[in-house]
PDB file of N, CA and C in Angstrom:
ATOM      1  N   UNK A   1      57.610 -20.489-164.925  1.00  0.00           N
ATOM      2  CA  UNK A   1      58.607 -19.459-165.143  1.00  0.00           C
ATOM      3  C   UNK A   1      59.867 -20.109-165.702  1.00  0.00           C
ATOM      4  N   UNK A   2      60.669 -19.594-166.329  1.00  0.00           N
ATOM      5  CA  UNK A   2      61.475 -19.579-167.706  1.00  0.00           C
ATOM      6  C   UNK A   2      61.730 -20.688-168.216  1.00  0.00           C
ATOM      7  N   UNK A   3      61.028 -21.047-168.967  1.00  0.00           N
ATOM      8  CA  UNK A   3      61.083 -21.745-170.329  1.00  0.00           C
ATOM      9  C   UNK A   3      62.452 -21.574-170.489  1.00  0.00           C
ATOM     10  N   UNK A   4      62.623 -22.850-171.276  1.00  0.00           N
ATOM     11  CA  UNK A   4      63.780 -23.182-171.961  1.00  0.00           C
ATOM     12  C   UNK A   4      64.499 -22.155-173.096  1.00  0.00           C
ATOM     13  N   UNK A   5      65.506 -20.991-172.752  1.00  0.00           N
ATOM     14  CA  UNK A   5      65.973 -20.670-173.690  1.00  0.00           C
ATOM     15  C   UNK A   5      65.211 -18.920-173.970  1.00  0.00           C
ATOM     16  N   UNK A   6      64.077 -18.819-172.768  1.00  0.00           N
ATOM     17  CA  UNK A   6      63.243 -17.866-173.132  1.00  0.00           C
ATOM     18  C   UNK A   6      63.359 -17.094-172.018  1.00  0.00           C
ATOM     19  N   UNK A   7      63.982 -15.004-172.562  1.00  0.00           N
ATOM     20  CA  UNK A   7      64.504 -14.337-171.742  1.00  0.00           C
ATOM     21  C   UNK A   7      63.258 -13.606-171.155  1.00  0.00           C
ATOM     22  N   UNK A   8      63.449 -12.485-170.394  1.00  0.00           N
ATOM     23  CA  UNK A   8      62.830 -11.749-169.477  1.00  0.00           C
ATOM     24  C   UNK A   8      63.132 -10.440-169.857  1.00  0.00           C
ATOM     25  N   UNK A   9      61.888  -9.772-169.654  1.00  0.00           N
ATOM     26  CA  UNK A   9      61.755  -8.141-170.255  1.00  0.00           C
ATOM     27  C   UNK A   9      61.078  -7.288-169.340  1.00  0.00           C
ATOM     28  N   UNK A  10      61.548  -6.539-169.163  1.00  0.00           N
ATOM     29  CA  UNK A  10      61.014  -5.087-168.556  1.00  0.00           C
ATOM     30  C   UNK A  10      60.735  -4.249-169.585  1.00  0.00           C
ATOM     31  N   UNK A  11      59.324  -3.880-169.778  1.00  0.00           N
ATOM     32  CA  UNK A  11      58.165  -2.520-170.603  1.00  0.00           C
ATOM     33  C   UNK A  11      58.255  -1.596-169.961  1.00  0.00           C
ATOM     34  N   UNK A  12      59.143  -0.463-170.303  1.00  0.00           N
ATOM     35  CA  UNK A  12      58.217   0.744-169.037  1.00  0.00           C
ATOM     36  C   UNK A  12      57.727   1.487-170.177  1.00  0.00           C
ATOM     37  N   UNK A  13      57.045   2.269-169.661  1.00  0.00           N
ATOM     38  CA  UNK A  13      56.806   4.202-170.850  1.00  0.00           C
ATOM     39  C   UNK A  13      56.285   4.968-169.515  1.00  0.00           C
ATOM     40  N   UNK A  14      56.772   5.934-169.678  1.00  0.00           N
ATOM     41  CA  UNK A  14      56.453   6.626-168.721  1.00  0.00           C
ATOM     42  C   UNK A  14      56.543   8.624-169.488  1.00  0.00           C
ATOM     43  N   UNK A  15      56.875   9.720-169.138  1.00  0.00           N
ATOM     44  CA  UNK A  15      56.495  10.714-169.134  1.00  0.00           C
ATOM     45  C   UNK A  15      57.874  11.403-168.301  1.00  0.00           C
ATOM     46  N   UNK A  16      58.840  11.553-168.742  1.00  0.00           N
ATOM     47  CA  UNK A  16      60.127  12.089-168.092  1.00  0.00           C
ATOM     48  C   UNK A  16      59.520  13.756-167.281  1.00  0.00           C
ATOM     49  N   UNK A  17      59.649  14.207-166.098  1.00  0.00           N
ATOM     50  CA  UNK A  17      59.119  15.906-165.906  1.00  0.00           C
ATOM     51  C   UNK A  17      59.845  16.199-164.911  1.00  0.00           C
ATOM     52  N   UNK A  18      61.312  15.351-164.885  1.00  0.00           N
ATOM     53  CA  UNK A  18      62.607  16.245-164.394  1.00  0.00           C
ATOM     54  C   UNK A  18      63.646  15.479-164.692  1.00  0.00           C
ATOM     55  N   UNK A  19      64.422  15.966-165.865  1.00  0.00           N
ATOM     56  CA  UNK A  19      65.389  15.347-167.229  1.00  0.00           C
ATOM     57  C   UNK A  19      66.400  15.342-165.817  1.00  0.00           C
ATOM     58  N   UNK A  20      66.550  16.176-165.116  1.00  0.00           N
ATOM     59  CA  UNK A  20      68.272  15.919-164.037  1.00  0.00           C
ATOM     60  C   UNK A  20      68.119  15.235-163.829  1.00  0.00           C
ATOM     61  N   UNK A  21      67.127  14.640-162.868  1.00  0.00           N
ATOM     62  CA  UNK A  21      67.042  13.384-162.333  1.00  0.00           C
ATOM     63  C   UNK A  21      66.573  12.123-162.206  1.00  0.00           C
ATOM     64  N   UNK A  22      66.019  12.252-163.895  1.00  0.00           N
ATOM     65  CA  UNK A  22      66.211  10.772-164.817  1.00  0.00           C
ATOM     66  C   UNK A  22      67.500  10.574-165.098  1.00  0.00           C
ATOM     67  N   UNK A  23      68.109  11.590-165.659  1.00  0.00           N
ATOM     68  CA  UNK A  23      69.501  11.207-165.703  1.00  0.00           C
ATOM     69  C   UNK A  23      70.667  10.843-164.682  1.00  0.00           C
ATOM     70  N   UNK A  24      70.186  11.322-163.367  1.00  0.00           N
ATOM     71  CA  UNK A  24      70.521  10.704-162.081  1.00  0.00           C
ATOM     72  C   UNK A  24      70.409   9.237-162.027  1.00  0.00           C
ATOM     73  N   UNK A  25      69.273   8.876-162.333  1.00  0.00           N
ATOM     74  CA  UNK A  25      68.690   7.426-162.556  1.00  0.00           C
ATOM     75  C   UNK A  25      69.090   6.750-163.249  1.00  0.00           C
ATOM     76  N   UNK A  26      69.410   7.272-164.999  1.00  0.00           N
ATOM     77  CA  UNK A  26      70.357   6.560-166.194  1.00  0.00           C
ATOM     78  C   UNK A  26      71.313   5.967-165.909  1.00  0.00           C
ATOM     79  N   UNK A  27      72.636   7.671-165.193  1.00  0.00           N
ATOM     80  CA  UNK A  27      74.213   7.166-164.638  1.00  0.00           C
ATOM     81  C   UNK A  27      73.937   5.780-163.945  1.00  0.00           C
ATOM     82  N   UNK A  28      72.740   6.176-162.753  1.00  0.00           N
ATOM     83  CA  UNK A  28      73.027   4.845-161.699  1.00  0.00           C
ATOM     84  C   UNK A  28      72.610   3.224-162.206  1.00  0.00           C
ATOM     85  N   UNK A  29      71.391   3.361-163.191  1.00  0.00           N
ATOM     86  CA  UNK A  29      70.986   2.469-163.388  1.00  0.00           C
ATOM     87  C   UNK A  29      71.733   1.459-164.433  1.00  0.00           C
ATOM     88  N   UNK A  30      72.154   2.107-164.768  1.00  0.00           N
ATOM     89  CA  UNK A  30      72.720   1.172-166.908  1.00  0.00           C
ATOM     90  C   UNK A  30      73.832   0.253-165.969  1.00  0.00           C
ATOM     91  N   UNK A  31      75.031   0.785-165.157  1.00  0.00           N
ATOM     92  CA  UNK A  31      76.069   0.086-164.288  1.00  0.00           C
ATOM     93  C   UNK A  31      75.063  -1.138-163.918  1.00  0.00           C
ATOM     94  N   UNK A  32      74.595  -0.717-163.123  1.00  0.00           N
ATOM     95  CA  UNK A  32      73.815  -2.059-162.406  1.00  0.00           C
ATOM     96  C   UNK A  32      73.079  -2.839-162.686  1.00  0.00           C
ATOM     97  N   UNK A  33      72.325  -2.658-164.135  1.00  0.00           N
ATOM     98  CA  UNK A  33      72.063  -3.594-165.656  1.00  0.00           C
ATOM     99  C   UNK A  33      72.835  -4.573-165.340  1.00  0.00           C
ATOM    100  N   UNK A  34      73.822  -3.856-166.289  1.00  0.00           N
ATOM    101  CA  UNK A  34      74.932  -4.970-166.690  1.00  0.00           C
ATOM    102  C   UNK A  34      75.597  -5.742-165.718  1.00  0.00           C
ATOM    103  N   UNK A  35      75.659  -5.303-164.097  1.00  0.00           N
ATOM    104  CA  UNK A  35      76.153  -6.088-163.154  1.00  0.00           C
ATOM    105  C   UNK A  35      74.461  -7.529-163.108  1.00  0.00           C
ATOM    106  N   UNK A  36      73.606  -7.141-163.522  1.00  0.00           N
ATOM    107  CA  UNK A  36      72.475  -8.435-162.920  1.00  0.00           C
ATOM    108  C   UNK A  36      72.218  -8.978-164.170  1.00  0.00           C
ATOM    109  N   UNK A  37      72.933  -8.922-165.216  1.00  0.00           N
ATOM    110  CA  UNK A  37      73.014  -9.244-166.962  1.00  0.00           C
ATOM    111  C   UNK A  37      72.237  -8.504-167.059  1.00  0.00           C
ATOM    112  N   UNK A  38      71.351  -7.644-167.423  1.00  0.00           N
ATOM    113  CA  UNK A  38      69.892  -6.853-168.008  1.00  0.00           C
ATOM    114  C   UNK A  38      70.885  -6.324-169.283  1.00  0.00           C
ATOM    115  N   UNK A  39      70.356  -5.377-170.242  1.00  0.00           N
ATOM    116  CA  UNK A  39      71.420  -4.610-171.352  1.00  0.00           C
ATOM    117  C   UNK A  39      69.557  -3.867-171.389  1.00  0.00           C
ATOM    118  N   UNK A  40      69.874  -2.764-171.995  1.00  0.00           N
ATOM    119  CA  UNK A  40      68.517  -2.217-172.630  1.00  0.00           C
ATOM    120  C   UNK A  40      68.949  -2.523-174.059  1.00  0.00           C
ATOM    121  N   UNK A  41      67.348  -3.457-174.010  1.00  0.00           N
ATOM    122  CA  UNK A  41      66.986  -3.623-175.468  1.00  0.00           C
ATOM    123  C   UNK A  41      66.687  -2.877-176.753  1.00  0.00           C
ATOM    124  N   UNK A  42      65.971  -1.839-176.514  1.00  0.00           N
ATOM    125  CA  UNK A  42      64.904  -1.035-176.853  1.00  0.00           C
ATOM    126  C   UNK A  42      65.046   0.049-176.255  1.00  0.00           C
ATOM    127  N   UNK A  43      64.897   2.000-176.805  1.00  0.00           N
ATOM    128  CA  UNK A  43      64.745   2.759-176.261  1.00  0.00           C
ATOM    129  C   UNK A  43      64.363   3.535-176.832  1.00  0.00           C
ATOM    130  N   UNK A  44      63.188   4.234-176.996  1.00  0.00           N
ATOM    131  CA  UNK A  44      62.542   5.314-177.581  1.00  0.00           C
ATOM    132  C   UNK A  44      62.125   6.592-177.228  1.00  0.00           C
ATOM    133  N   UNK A  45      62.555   7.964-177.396  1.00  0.00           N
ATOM    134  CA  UNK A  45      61.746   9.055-176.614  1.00  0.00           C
ATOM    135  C   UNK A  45      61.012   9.689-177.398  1.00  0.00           C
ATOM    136  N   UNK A  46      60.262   8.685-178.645  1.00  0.00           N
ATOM    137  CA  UNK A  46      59.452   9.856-179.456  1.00  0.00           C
ATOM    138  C   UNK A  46      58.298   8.772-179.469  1.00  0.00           C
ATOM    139  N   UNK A  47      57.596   7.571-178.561  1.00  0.00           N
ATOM    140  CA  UNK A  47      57.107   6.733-178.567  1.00  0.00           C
ATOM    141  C   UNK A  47      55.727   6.679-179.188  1.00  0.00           C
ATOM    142  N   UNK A  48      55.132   6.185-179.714  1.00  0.00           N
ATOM    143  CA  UNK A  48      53.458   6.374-180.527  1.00  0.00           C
ATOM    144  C   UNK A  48      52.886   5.897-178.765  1.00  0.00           C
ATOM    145  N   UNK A  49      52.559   6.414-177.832  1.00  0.00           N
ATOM    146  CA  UNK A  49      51.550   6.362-176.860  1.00  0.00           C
ATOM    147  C   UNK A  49      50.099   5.670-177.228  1.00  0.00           C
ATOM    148  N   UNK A  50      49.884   4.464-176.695  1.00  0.00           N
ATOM    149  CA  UNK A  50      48.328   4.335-177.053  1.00  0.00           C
ATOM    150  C   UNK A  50      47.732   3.528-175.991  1.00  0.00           C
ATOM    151  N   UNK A  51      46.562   4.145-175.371  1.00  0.00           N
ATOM    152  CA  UNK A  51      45.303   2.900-174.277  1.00  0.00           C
ATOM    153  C   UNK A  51      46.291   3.297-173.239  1.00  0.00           C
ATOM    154  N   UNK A  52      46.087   4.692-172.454  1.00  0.00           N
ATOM    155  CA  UNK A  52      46.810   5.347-171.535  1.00  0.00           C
ATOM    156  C   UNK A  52      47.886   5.105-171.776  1.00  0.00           C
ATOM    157  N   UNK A  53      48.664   5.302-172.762  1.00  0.00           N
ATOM    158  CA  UNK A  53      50.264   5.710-172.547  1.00  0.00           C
ATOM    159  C   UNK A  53      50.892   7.218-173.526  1.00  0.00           C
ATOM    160  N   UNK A  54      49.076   7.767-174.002  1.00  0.00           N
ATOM    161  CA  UNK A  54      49.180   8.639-174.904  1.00  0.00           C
ATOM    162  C   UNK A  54      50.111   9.966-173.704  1.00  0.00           C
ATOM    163  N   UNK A  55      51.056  10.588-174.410  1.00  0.00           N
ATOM    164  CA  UNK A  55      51.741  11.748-173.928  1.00  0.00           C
ATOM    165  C   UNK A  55      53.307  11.077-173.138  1.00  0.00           C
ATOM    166  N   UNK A  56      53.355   9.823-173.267  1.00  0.00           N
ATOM    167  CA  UNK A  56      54.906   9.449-172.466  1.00  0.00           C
ATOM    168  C   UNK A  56      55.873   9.910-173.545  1.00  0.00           C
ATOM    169  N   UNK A  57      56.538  10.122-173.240  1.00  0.00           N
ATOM    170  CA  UNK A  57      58.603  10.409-174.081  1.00  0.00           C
ATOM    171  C   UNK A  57      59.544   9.633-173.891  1.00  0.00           C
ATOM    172  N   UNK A  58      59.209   8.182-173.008  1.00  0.00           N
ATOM    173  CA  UNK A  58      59.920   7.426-173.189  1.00  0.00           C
ATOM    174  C   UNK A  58      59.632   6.095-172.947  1.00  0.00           C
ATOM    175  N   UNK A  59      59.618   5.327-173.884  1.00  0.00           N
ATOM    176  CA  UNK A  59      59.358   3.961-173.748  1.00  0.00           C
ATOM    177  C   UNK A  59      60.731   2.964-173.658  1.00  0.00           C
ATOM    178  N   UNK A  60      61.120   2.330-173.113  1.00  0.00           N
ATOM    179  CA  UNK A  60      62.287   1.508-172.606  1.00  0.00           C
ATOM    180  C   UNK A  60      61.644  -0.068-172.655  1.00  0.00           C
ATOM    181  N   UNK A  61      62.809  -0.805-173.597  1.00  0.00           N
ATOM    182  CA  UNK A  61      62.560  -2.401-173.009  1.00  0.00           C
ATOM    183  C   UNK A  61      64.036  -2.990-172.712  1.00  0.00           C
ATOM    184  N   UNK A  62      63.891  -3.785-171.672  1.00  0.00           N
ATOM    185  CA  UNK A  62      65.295  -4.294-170.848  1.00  0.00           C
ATOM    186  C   UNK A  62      65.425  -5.510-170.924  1.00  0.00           C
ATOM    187  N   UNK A  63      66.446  -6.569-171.401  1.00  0.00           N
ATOM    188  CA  UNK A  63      65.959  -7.698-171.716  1.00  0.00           C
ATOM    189  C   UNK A  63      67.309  -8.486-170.370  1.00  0.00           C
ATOM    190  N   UNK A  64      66.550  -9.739-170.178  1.00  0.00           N
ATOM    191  CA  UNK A  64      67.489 -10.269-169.103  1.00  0.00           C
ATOM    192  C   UNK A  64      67.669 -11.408-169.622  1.00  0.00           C
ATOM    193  N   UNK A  65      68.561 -12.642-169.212  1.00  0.00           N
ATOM    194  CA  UNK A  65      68.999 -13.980-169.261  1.00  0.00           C
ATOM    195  C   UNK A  65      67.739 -14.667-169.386  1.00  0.00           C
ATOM    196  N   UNK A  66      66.838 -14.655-168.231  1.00  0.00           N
ATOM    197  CA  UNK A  66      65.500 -15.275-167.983  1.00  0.00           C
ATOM    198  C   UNK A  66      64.219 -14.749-167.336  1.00  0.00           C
ATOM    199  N   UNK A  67      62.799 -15.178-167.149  1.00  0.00           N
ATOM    200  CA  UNK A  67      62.281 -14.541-166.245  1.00  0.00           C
ATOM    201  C   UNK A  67      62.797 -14.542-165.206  1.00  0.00           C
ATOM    202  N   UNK A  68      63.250 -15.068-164.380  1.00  0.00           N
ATOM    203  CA  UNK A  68      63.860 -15.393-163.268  1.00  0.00           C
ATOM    204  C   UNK A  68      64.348 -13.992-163.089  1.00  0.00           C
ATOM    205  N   UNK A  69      65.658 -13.792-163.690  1.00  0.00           N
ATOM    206  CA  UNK A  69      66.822 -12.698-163.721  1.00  0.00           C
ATOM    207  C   UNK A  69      65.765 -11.512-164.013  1.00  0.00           C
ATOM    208  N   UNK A  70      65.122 -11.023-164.441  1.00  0.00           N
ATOM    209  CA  UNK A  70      63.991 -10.400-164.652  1.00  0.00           C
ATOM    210  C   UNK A  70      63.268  -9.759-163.611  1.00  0.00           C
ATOM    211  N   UNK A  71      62.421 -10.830-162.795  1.00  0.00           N
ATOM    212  CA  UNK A  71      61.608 -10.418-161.865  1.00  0.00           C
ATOM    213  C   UNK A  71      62.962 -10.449-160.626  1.00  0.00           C
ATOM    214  N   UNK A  72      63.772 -10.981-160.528  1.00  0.00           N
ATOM    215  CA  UNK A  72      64.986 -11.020-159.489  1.00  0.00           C
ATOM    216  C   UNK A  72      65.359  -9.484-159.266  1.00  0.00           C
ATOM    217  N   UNK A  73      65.671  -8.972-160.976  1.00  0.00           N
ATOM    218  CA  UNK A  73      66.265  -7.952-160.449  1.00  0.00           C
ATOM    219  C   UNK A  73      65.431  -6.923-159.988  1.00  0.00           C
ATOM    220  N   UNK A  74      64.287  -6.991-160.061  1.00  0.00           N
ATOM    221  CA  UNK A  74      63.164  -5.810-160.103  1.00  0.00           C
ATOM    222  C   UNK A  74      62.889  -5.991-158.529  1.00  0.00           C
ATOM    223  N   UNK A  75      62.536  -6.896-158.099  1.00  0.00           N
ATOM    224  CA  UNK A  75      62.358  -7.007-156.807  1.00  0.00           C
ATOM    225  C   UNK A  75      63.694  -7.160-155.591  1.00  0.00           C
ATOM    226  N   UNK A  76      64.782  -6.913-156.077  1.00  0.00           N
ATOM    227  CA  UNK A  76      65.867  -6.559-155.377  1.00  0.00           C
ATOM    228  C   UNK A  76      66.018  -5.246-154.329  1.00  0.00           C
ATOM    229  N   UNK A  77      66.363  -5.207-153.433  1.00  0.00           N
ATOM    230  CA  UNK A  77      66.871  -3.652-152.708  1.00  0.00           C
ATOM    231  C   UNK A  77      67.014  -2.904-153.575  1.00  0.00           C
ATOM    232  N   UNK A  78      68.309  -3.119-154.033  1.00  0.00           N
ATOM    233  CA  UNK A  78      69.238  -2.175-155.237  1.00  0.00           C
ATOM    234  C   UNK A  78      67.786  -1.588-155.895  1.00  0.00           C
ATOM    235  N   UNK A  79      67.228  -2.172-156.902  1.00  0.00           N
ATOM    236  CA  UNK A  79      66.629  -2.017-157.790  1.00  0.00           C
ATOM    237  C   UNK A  79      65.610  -0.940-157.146  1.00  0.00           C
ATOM    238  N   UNK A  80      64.725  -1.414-155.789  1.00  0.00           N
ATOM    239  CA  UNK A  80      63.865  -0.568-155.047  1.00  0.00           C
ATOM    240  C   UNK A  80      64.214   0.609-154.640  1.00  0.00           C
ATOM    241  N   UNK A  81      65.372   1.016-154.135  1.00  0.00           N
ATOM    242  CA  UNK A  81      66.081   1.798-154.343  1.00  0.00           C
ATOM    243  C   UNK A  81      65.817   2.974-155.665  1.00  0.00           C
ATOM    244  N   UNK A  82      66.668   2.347-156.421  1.00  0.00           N
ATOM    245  CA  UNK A  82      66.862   3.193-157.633  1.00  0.00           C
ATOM    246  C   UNK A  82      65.517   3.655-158.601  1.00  0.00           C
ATOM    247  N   UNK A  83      64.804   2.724-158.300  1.00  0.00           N
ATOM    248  CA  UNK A  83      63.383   2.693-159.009  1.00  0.00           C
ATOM    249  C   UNK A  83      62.534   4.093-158.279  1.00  0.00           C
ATOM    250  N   UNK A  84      62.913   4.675-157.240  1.00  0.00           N
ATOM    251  CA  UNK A  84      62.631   5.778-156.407  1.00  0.00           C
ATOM    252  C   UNK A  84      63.232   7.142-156.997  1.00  0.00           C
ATOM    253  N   UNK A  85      64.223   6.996-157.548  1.00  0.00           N
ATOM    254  CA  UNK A  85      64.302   8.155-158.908  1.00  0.00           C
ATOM    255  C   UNK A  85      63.374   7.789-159.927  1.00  0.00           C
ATOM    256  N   UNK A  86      63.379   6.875-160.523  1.00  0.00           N
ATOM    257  CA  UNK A  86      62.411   6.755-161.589  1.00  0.00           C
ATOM    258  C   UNK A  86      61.134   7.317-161.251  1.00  0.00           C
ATOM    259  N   UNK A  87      60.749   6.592-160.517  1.00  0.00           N
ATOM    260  CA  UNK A  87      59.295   7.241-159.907  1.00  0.00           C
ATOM    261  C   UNK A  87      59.057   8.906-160.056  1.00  0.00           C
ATOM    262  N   UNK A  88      60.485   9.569-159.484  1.00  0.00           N
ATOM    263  CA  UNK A  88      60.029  11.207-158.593  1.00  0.00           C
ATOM    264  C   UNK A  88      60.286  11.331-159.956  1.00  0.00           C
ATOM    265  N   UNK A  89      61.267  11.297-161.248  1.00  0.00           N
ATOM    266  CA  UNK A  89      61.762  11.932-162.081  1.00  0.00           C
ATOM    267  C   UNK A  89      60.169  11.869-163.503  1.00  0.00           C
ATOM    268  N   UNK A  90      59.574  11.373-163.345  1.00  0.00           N
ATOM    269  CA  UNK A  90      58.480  10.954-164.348  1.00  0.00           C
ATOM    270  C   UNK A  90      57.167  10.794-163.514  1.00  0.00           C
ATOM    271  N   UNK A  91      55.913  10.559-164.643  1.00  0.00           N
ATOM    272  CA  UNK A  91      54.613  10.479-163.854  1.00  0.00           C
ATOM    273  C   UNK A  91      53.989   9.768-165.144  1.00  0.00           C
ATOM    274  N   UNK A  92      53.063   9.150-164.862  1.00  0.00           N
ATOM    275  CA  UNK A  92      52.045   8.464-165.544  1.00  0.00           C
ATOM    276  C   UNK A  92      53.205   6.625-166.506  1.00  0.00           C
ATOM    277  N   UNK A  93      53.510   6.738-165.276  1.00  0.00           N
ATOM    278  CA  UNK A  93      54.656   5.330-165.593  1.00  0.00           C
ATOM    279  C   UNK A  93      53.899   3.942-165.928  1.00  0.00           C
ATOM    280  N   UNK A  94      54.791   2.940-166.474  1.00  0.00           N
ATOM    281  CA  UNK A  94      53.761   1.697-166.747  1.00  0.00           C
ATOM    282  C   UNK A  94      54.740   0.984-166.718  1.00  0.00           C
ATOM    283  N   UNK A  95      54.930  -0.293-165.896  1.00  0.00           N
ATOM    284  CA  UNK A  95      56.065  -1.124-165.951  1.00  0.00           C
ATOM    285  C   UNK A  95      55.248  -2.724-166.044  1.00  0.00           C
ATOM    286  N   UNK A  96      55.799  -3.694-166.652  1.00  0.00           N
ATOM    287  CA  UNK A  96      55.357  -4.854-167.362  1.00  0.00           C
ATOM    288  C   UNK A  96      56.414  -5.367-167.192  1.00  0.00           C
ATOM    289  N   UNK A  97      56.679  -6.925-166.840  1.00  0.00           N
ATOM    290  CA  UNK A  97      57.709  -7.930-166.370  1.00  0.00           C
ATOM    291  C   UNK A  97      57.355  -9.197-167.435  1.00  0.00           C
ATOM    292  N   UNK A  98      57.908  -9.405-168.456  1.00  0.00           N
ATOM    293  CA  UNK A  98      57.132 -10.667-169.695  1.00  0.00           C
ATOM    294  C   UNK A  98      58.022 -11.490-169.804  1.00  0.00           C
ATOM    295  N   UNK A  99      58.149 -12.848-170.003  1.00  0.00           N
ATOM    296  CA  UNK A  99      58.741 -13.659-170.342  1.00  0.00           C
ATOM    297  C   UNK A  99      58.580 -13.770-172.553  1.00  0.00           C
ATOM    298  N   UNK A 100      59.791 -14.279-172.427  1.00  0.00           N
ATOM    299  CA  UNK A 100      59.880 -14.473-174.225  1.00  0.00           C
ATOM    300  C   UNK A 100      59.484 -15.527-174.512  1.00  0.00           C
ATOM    301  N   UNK A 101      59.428 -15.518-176.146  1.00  0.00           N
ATOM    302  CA  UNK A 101      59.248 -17.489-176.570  1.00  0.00           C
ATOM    303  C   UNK A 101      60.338 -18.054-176.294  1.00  0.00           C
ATOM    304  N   UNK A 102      59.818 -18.901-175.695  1.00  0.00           N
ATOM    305  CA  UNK A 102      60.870 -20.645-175.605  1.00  0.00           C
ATOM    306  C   UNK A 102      61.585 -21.004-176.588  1.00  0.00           C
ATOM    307  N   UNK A 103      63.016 -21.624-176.590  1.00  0.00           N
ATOM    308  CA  UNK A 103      63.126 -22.134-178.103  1.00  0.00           C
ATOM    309  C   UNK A 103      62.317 -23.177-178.786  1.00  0.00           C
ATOM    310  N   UNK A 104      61.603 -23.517-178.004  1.00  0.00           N
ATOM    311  CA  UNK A 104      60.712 -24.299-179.168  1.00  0.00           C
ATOM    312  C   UNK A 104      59.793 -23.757-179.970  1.00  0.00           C
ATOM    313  N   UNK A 105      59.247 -22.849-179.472  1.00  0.00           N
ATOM    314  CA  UNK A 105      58.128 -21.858-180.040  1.00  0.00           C
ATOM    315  C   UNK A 105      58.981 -21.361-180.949  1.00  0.00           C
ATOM    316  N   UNK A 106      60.141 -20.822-181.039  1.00  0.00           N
ATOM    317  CA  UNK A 106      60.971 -19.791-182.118  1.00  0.00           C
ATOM    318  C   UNK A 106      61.025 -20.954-182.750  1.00  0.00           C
ATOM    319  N   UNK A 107      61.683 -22.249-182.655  1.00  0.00           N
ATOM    320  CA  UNK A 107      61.949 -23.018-184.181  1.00  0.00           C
ATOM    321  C   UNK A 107      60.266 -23.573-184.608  1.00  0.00           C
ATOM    322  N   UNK A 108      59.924 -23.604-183.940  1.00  0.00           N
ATOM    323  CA  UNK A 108      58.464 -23.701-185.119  1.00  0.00           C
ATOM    324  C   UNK A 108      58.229 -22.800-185.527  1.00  0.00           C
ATOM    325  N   UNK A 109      58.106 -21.742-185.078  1.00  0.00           N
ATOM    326  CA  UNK A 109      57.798 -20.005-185.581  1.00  0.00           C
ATOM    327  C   UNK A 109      58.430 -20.080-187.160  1.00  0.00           C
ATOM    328  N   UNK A 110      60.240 -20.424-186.955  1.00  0.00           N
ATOM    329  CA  UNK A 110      60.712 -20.309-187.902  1.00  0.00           C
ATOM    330  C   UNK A 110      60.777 -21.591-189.554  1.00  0.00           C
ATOM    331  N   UNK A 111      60.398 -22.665-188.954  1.00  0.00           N
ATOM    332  CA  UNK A 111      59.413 -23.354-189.555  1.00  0.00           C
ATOM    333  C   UNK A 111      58.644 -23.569-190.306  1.00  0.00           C
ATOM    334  N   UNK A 112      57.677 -22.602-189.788  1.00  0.00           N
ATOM    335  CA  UNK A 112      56.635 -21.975-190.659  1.00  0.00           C
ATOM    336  C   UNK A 112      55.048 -23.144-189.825  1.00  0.00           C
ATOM    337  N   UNK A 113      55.648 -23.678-188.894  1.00  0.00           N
ATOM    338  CA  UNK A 113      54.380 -24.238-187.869  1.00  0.00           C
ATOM    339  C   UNK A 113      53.768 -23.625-187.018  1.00  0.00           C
TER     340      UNK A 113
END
């Protein structure tokens, strides 16, 4: 777990089927992002669904400092917590925790190695 230089991501897509209280979840959640470094990377509500994710409206990626900061914040109170709106506010959810390339992998990438 985290490579040199290589951040941490949260995948969700999920199926929003009560907009109040995702947005309950939004207000609370975006603050407390930025308090554990996270920022959303990525946010889509018109997502191409595919290999069970056909019918979600929103796909989200969250990028952190490291895996570390990543799986830290996900497995936090706070987070368990708040992740309990997410849950009631949507159905058919999918959440994924990935580490990025290393900088070494990006300068060879860019390279052309």
């Amino acid at each position: 777990m985290d490579k040199k230089g290589a951040k941490g991501y949260w995948i969700s897509t999920a199926t929003v089927t009560n907009p109040e209280l995702f947005a309950e979840y939004v207000d609370k959640v975006g603050p407390w992002l930025k308090e554990v470094g996270g920022e959303v990377f990525a946010k889509d509500t018109e997502p191409q669904g595919k290999e069970r994710t056909e019918g979600a409206n929103l796909a989200v990626i969250c990028e952190f400092p490291s895996m570390r900061a990543a799986v830290g914040a996900y497995e936090s109170a706070k987070y368990q917590e708040l992740s309990k709106l997410r849950k009631a506010a949507t159905s058919n959810g999918t959440f994924t925790i990935m580490e990025g390339m290393d900088e070494a992998t990006k300068l060879k990438r860019a390279m052309g190695l």
